[in-house]
Protein backbone atom coordinates (compact mmCIF):
# COMPACT_ATOMS: atom_id res chain seq x y z
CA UNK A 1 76.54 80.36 108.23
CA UNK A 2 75.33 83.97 108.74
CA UNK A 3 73.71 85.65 105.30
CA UNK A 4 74.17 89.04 106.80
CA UNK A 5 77.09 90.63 104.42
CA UNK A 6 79.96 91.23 106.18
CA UNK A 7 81.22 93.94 103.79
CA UNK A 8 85.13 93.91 102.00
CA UNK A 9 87.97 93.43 104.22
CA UNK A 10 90.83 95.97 102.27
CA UNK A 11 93.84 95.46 103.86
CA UNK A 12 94.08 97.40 107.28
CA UNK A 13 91.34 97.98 109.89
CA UNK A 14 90.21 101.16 111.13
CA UNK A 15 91.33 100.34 114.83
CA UNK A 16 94.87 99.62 113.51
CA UNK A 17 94.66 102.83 111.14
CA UNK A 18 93.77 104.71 114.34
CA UNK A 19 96.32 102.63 116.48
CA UNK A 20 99.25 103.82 113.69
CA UNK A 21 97.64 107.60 113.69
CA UNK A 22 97.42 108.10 117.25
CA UNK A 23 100.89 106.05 118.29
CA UNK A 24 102.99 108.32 115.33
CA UNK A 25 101.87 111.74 116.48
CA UNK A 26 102.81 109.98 120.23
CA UNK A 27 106.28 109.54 118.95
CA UNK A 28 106.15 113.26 117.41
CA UNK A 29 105.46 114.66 120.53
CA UNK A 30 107.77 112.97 122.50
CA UNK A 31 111.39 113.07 119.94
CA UNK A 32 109.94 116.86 119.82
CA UNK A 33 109.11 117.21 116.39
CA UNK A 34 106.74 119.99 114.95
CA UNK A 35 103.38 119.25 114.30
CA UNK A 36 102.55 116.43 112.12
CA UNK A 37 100.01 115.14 110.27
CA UNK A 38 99.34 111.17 109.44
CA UNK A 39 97.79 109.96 106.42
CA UNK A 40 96.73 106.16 106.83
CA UNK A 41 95.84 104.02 103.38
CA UNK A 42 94.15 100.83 103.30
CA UNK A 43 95.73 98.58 100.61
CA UNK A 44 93.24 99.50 97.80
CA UNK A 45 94.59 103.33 98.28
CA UNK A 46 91.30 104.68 100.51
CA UNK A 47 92.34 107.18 103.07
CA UNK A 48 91.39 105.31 106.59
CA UNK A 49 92.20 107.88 108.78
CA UNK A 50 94.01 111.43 108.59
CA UNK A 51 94.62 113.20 111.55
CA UNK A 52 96.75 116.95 111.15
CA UNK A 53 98.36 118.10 114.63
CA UNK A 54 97.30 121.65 115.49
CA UNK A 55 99.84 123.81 113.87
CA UNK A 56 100.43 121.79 111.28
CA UNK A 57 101.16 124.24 107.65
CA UNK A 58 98.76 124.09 104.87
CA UNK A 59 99.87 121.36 102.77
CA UNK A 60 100.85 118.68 105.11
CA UNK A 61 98.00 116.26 104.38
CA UNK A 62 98.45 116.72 101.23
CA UNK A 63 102.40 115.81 101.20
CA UNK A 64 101.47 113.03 103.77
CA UNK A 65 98.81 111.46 101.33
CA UNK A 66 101.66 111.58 98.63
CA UNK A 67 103.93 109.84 100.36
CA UNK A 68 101.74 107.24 101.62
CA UNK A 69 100.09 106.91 97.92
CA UNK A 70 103.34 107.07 96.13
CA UNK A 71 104.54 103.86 98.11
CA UNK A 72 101.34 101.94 97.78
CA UNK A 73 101.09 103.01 93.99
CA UNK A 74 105.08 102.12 93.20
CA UNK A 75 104.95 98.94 96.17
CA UNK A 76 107.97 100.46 97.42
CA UNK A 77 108.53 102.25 100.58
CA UNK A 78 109.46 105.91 100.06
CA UNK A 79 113.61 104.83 100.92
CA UNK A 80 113.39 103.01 97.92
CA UNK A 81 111.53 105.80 95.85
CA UNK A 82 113.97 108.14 97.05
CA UNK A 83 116.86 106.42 95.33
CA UNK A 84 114.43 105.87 91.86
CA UNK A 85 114.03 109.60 91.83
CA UNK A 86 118.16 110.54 91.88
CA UNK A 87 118.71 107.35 89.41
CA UNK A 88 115.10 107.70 87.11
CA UNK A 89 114.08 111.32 87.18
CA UNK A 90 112.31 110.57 84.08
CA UNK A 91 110.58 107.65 85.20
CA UNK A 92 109.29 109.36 88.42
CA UNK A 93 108.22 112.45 86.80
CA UNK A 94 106.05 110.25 84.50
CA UNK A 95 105.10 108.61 87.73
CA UNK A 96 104.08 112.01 88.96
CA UNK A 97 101.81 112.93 86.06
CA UNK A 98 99.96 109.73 86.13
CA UNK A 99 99.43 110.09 89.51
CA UNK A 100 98.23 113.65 88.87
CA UNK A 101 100.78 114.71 91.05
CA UNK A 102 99.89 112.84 94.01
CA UNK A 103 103.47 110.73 94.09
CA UNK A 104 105.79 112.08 96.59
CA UNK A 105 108.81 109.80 96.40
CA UNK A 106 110.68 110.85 99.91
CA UNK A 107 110.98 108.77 103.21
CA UNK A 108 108.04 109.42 105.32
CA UNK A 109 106.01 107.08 103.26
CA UNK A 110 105.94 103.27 104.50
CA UNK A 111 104.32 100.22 102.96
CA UNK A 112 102.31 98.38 106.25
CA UNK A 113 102.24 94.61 106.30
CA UNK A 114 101.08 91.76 108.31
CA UNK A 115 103.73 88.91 109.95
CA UNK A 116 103.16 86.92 106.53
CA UNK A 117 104.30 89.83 104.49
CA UNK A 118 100.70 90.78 102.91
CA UNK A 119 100.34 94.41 102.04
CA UNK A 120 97.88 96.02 104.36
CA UNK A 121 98.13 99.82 103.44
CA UNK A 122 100.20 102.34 103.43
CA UNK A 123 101.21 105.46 105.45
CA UNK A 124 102.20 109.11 104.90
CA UNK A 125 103.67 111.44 107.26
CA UNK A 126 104.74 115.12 106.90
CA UNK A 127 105.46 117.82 109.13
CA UNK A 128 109.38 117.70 110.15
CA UNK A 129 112.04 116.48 107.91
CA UNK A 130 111.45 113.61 105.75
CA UNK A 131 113.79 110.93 108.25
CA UNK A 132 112.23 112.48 111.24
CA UNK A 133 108.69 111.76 109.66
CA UNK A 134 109.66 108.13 108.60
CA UNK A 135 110.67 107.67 112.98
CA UNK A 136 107.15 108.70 114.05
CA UNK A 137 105.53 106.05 110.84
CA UNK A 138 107.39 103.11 112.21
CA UNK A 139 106.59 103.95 115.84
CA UNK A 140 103.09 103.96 114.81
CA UNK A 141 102.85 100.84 112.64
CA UNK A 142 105.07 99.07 115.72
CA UNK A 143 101.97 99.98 118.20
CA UNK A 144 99.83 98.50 115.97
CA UNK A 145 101.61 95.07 116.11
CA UNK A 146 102.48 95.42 112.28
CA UNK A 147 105.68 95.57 110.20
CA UNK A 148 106.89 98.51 108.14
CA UNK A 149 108.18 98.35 104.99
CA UNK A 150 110.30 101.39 104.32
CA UNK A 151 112.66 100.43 101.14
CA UNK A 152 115.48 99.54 102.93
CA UNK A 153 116.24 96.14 103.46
């Protein structure tokens, strides 16, 4: 048995966090959506990679960490969050303020998980509309031989 400290293992690895990045703004480029940028969380809610396509607009990583943090907060893919915010506006504005505003219930944000269902991390993407952003997520958790979790069944 080795005594060197192999450090915490927190849900998704930096290889698959750059996999997801890199294979997302891939499928943005080639559907012909504008610039994106990708927010990757590891289950405990540490950013594990961002990456913000040149011309991206001023907020994006900050709408793309929402998302991603809003699902991963909530354990419900940003669908599902969606439909919460029409049916609980009261609920997710509470959400909102505890989460110092860093909740954005809208697709674009999807839970990652292994084969066994585990919850690896989460990610965020913004830069086109909400659906388109939510195409590019699952293309890049799909490249990454994961499974999205979206909110839908």
């Amino acid at each position: 048995m080795s005594t060197k400290p192999l450090g915490a293992v927190n849900g998704l690895t930096l290889a698959q966090a750059e996999r997801i990045t890199d294979a997302a703004i891939a499928k943005g480029r080639e559907i012909g959506l504008l610039p994106l940028t990708v927010v990757v969380l590891d289950a405990g809610g540490h950013v594990k990679v961002t990456k913000r396509e040149d011309g991206a607009s001023l907020l994006r990583p900050e709408i793309a960490h929402g998302k991603a943090y809003g699902a991963l907060a909530m354990g419900l893919g940003g669908r599902e969050l969606a439909r919460r915010s029409q049916s609980m506006p009261g609920f997710m504005n509470a959400l909102s303020d505890l989460a110092a505003g860093a909740a954005v219930p809208v697709p674009g944000g999807v839970l990652v998980r292994d084969a066994a269902g585990a919850l690896l991390g989460a990610v965020g993407i913004s830069g086109d509309v909400s659906v388109q952003d939510e195409v590019a997520a699952l293309a890049g958790i799909e490249a990454a031989g994961l499974f999205a979790d979206t909110g839908d069944a």
